[in-house]
PDB file of N, CA and C in Angstrom:
ATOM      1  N   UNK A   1     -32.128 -23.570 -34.318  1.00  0.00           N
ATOM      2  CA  UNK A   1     -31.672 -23.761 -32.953  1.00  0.00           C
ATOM      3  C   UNK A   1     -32.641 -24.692 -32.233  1.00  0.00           C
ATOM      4  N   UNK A   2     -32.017 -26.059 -31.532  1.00  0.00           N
ATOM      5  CA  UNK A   2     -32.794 -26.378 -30.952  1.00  0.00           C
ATOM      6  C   UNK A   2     -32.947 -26.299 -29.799  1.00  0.00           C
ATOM      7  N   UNK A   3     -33.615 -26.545 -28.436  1.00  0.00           N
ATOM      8  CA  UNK A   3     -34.548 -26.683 -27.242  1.00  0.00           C
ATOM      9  C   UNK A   3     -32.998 -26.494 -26.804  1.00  0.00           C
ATOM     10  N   UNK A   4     -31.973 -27.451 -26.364  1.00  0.00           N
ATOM     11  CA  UNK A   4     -31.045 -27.671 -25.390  1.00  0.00           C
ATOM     12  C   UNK A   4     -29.908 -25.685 -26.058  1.00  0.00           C
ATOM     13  N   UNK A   5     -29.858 -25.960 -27.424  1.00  0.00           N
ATOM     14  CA  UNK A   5     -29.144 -24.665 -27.741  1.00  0.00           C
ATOM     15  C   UNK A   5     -29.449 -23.478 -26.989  1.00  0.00           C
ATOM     16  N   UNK A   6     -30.921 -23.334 -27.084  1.00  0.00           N
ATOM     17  CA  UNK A   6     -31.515 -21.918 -26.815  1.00  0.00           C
ATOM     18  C   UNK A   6     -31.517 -22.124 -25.059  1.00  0.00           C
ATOM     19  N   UNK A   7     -31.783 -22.920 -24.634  1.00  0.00           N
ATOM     20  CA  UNK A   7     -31.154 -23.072 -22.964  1.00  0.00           C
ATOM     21  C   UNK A   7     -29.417 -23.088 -22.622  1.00  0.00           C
ATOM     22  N   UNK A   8     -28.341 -23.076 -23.015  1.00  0.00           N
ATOM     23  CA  UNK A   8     -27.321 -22.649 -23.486  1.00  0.00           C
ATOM     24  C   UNK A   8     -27.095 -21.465 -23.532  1.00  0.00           C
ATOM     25  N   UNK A   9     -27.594 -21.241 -24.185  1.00  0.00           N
ATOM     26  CA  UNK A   9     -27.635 -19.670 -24.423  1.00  0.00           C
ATOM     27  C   UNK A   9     -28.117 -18.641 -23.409  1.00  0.00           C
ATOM     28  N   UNK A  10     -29.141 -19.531 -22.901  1.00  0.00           N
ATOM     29  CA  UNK A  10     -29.975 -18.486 -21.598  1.00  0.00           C
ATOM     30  C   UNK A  10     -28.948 -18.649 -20.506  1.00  0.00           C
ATOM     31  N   UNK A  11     -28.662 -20.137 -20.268  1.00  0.00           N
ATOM     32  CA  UNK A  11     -27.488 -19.686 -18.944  1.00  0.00           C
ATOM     33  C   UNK A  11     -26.465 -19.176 -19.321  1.00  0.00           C
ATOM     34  N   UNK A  12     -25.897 -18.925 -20.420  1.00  0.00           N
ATOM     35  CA  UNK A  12     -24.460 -18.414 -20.429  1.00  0.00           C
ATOM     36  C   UNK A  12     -25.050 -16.385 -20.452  1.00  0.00           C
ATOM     37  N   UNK A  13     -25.554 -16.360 -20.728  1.00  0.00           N
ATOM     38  CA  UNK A  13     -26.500 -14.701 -20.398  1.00  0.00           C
ATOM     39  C   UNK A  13     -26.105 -15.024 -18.936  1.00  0.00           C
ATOM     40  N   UNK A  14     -27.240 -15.803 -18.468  1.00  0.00           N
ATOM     41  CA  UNK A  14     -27.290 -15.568 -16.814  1.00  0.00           C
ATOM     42  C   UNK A  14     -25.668 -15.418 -16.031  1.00  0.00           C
ATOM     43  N   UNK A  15     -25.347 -16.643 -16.507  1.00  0.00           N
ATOM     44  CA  UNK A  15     -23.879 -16.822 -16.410  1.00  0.00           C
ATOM     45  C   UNK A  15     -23.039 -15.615 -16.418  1.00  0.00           C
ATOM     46  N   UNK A  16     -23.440 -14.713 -17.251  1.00  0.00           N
ATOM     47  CA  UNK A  16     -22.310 -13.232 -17.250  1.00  0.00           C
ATOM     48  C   UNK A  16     -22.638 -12.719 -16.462  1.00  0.00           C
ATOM     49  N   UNK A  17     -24.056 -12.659 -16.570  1.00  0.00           N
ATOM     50  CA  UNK A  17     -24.783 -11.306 -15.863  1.00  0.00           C
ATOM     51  C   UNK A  17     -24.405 -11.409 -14.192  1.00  0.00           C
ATOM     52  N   UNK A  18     -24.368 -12.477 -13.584  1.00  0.00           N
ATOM     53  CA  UNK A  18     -24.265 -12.833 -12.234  1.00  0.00           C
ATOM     54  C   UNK A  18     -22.734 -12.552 -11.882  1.00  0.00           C
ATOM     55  N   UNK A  19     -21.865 -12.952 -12.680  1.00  0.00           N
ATOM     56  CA  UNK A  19     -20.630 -12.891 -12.803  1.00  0.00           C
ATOM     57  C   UNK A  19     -20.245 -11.665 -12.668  1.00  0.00           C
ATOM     58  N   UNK A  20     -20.682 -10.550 -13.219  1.00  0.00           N
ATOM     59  CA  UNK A  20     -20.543  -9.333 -13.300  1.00  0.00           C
ATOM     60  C   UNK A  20     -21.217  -8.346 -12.440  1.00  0.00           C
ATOM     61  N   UNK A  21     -22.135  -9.071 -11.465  1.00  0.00           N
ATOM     62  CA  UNK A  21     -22.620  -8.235 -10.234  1.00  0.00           C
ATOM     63  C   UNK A  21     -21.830  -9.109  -8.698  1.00  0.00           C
ATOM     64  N   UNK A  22     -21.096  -9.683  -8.901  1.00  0.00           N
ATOM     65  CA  UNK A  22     -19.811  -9.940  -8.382  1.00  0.00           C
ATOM     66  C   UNK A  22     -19.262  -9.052  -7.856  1.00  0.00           C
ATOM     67  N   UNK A  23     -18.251  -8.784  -6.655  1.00  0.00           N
ATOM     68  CA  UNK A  23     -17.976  -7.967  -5.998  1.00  0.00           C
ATOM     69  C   UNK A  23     -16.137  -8.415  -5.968  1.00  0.00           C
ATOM     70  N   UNK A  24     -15.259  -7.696  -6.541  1.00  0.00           N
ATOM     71  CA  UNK A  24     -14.032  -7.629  -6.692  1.00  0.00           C
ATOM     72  C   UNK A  24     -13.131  -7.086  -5.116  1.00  0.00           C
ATOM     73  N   UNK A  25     -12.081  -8.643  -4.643  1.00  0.00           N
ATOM     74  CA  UNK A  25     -11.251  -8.782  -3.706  1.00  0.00           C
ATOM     75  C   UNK A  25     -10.473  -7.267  -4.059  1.00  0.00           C
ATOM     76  N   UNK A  26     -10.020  -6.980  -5.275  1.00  0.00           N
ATOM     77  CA  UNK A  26      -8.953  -6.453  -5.697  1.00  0.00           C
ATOM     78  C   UNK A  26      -8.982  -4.811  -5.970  1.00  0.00           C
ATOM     79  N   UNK A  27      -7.857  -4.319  -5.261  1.00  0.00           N
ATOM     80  CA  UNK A  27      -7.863  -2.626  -5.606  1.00  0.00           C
ATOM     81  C   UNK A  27      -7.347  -2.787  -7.127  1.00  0.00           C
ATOM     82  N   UNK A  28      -7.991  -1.504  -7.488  1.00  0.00           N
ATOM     83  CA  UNK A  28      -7.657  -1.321  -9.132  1.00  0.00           C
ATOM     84  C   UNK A  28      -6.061  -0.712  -9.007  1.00  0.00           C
ATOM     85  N   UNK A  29      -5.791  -0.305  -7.733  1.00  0.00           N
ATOM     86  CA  UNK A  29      -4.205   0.701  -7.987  1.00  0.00           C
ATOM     87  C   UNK A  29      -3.434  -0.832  -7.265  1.00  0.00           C
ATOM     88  N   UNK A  30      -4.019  -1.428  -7.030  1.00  0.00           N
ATOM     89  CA  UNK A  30      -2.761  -2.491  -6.872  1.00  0.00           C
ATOM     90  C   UNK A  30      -2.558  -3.147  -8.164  1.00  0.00           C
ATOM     91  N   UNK A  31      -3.039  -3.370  -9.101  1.00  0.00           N
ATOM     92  CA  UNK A  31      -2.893  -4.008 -10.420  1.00  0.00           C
ATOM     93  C   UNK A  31      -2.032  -2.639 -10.713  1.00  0.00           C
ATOM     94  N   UNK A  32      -1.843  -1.549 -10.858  1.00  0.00           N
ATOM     95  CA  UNK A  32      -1.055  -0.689 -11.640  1.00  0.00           C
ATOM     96  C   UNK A  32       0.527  -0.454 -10.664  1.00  0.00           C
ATOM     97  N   UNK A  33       0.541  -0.796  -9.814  1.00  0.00           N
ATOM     98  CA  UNK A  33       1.776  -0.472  -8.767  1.00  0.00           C
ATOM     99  C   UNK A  33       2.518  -1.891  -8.175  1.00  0.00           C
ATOM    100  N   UNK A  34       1.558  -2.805  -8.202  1.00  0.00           N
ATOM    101  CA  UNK A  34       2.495  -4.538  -7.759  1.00  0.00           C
ATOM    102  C   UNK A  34       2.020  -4.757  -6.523  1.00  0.00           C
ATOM    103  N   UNK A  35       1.671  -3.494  -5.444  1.00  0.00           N
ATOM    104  CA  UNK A  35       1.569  -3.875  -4.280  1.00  0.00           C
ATOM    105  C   UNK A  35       0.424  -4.366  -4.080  1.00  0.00           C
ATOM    106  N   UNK A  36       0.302  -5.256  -3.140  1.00  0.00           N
ATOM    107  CA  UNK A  36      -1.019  -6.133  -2.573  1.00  0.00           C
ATOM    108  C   UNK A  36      -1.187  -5.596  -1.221  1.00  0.00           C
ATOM    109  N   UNK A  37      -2.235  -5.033  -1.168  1.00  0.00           N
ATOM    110  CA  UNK A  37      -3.090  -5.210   0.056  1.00  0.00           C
ATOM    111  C   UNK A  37      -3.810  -5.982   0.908  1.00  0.00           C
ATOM    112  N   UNK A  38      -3.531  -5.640   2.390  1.00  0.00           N
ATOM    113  CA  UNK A  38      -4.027  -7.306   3.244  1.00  0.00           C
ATOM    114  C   UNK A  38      -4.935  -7.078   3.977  1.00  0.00           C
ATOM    115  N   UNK A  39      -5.716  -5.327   3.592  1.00  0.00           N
ATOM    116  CA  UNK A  39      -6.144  -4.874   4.367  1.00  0.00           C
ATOM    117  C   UNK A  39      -7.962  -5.872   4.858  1.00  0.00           C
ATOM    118  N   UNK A  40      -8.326  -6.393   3.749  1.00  0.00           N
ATOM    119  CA  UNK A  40      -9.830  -6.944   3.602  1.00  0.00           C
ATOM    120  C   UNK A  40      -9.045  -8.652   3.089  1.00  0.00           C
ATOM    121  N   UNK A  41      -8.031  -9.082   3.498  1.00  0.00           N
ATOM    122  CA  UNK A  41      -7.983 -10.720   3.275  1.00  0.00           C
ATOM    123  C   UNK A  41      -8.634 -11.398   4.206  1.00  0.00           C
ATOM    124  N   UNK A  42      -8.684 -11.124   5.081  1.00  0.00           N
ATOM    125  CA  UNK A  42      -9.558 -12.496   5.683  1.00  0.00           C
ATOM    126  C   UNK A  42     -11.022 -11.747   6.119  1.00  0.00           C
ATOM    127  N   UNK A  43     -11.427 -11.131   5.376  1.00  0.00           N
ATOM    128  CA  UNK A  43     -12.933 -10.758   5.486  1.00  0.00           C
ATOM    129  C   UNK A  43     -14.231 -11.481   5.014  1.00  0.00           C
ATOM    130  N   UNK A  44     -15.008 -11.802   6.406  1.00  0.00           N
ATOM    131  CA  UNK A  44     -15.821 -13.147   5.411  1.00  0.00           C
ATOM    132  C   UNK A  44     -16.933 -12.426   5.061  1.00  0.00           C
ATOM    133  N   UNK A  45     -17.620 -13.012   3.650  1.00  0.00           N
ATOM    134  CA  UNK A  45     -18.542 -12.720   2.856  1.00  0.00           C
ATOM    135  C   UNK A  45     -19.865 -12.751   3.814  1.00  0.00           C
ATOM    136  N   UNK A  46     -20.856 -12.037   3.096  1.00  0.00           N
ATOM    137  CA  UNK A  46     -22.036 -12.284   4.292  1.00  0.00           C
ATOM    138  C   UNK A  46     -23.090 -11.472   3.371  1.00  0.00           C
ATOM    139  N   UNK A  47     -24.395 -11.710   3.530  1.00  0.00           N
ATOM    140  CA  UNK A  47     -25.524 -11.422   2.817  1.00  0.00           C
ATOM    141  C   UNK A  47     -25.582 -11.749   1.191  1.00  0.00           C
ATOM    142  N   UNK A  48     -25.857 -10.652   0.551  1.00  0.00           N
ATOM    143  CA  UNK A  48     -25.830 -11.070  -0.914  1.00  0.00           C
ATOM    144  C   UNK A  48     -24.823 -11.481  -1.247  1.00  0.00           C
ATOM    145  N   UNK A  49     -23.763 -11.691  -0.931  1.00  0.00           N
ATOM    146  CA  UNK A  49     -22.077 -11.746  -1.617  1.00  0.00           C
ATOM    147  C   UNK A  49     -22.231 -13.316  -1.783  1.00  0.00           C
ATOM    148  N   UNK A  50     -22.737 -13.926  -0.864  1.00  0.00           N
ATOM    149  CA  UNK A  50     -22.955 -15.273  -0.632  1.00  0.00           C
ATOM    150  C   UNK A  50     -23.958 -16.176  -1.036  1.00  0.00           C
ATOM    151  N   UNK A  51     -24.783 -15.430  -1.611  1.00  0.00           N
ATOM    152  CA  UNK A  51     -25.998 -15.947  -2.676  1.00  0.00           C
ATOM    153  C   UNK A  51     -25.785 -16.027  -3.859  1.00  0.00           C
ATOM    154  N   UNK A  52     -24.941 -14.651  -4.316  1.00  0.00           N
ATOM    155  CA  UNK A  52     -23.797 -14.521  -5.567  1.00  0.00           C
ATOM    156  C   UNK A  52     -23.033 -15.722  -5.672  1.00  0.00           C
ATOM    157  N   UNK A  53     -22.490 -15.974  -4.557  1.00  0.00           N
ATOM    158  CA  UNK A  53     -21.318 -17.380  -5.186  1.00  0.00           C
ATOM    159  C   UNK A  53     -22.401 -18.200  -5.486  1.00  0.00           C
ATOM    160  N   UNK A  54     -23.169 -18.842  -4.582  1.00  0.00           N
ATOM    161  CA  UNK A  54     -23.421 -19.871  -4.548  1.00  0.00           C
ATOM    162  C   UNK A  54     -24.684 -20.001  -5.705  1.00  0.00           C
ATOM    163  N   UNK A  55     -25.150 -18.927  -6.533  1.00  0.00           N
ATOM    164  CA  UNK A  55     -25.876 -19.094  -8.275  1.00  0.00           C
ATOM    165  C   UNK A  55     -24.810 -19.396  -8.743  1.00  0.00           C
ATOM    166  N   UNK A  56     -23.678 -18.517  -8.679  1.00  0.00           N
ATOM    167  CA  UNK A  56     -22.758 -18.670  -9.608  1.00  0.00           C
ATOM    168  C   UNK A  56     -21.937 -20.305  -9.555  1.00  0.00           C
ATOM    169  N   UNK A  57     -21.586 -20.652  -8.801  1.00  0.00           N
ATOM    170  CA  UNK A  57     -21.882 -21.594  -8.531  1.00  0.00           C
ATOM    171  C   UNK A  57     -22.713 -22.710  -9.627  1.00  0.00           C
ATOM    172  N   UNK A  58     -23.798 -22.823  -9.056  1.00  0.00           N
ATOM    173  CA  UNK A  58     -25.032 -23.385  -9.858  1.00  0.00           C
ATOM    174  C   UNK A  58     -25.163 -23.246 -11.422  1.00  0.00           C
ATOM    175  N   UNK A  59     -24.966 -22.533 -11.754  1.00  0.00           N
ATOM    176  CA  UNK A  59     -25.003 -21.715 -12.559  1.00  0.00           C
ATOM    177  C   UNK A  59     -24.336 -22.547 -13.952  1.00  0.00           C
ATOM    178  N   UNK A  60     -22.555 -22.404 -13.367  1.00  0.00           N
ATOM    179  CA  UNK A  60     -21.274 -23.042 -13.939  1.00  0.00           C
ATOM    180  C   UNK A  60     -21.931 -24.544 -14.080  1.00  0.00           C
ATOM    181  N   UNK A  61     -21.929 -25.306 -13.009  1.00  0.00           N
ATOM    182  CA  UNK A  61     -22.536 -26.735 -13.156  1.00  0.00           C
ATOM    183  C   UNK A  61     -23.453 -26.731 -14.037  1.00  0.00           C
ATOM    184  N   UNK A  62     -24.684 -25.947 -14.188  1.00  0.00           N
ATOM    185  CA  UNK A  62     -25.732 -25.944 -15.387  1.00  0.00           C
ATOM    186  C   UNK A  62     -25.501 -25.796 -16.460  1.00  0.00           C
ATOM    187  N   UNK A  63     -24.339 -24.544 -16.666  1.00  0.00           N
ATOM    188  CA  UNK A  63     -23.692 -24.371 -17.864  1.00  0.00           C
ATOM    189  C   UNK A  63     -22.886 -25.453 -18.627  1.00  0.00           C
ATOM    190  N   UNK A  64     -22.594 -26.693 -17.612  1.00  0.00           N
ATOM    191  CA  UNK A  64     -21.513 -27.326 -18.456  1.00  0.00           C
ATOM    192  C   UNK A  64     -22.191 -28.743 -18.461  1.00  0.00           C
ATOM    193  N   UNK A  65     -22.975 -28.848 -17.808  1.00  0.00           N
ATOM    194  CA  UNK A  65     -24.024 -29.877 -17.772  1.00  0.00           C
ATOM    195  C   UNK A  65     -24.434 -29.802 -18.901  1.00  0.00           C
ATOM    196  N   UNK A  66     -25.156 -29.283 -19.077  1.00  0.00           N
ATOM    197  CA  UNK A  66     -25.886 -28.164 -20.597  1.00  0.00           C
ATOM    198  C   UNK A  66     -25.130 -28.658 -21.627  1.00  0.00           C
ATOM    199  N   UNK A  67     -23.887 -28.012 -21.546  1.00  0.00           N
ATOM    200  CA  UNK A  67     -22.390 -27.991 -23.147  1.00  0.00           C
ATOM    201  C   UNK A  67     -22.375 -29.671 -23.105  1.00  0.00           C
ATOM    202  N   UNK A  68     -22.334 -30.626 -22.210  1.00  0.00           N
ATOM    203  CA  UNK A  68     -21.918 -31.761 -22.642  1.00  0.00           C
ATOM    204  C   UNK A  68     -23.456 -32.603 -22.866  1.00  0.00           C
ATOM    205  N   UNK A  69     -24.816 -32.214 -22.574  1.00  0.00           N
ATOM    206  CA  UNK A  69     -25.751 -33.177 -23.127  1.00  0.00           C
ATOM    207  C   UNK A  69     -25.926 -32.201 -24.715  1.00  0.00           C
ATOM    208  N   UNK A  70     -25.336 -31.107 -24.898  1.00  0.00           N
ATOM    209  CA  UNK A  70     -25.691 -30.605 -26.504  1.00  0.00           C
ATOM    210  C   UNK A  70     -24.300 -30.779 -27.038  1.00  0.00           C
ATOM    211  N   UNK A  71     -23.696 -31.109 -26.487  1.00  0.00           N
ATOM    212  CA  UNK A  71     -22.303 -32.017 -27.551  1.00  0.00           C
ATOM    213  C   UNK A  71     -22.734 -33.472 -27.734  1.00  0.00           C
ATOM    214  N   UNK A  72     -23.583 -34.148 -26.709  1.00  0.00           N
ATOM    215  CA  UNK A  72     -23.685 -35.327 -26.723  1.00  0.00           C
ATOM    216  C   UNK A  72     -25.067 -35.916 -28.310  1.00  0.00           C
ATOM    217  N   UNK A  73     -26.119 -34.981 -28.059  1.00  0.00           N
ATOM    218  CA  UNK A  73     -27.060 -34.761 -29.408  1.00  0.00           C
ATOM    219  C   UNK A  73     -26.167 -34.124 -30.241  1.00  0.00           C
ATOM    220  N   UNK A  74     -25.568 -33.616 -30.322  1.00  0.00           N
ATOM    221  CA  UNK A  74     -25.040 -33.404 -32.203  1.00  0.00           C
ATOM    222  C   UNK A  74     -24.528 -34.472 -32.475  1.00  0.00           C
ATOM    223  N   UNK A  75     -23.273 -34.989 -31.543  1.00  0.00           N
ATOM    224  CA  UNK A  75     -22.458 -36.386 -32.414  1.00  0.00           C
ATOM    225  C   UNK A  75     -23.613 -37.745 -32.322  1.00  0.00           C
ATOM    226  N   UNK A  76     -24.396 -37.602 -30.844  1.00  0.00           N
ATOM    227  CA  UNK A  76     -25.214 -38.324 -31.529  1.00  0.00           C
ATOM    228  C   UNK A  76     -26.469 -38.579 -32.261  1.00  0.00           C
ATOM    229  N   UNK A  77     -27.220 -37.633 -32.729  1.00  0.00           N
ATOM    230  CA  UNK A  77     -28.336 -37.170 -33.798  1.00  0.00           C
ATOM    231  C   UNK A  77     -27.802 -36.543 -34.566  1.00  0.00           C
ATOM    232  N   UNK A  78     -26.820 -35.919 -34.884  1.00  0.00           N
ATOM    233  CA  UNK A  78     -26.500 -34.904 -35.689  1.00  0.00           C
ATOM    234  C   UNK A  78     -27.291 -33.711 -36.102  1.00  0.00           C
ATOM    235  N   UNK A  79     -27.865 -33.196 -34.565  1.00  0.00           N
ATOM    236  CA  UNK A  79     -28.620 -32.328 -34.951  1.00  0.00           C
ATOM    237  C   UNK A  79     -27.780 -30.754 -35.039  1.00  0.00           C
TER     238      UNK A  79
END
């Protein structure tokens, strides 16, 4: 594994992990019944919720930044 792989690897970790302390719009009994609730739609984000996007955020861009300079060394070094 080289240098750019093993950084790859670290953001896509980070990448979940942030992803998954994420805070869900969605009731779990509206996925089982159809109905949507409007009760929290226009509720704006505020404190951590908003530091959350905006790694996550960062994050995605790093991640794919990342995937295309280690696609770019294999086809071109063939490492």
């Amino acid at each position: 594994m080289k240098f750019v792989d093993i950084l790859l690897l670290i953001f896509s970790i980070w990448l979940i992990a942030v992803i998954v302390l994420q805070k869900s719009d969605d009731d779990a009994n509206s996925a089982f019944t159809g109905e949507k609730s409007e009760l929290f739609a226009n509720k704006k984000e505020r404190g951590i919720d908003v530091w959350i996007k905006y790694i996550t955020a960062g994050l995605c861009v790093a991640f794919f930044v990342l995937a295309i300079v280690a696609s770019f060394f294999v086809v071109r070094f063939g490492i």
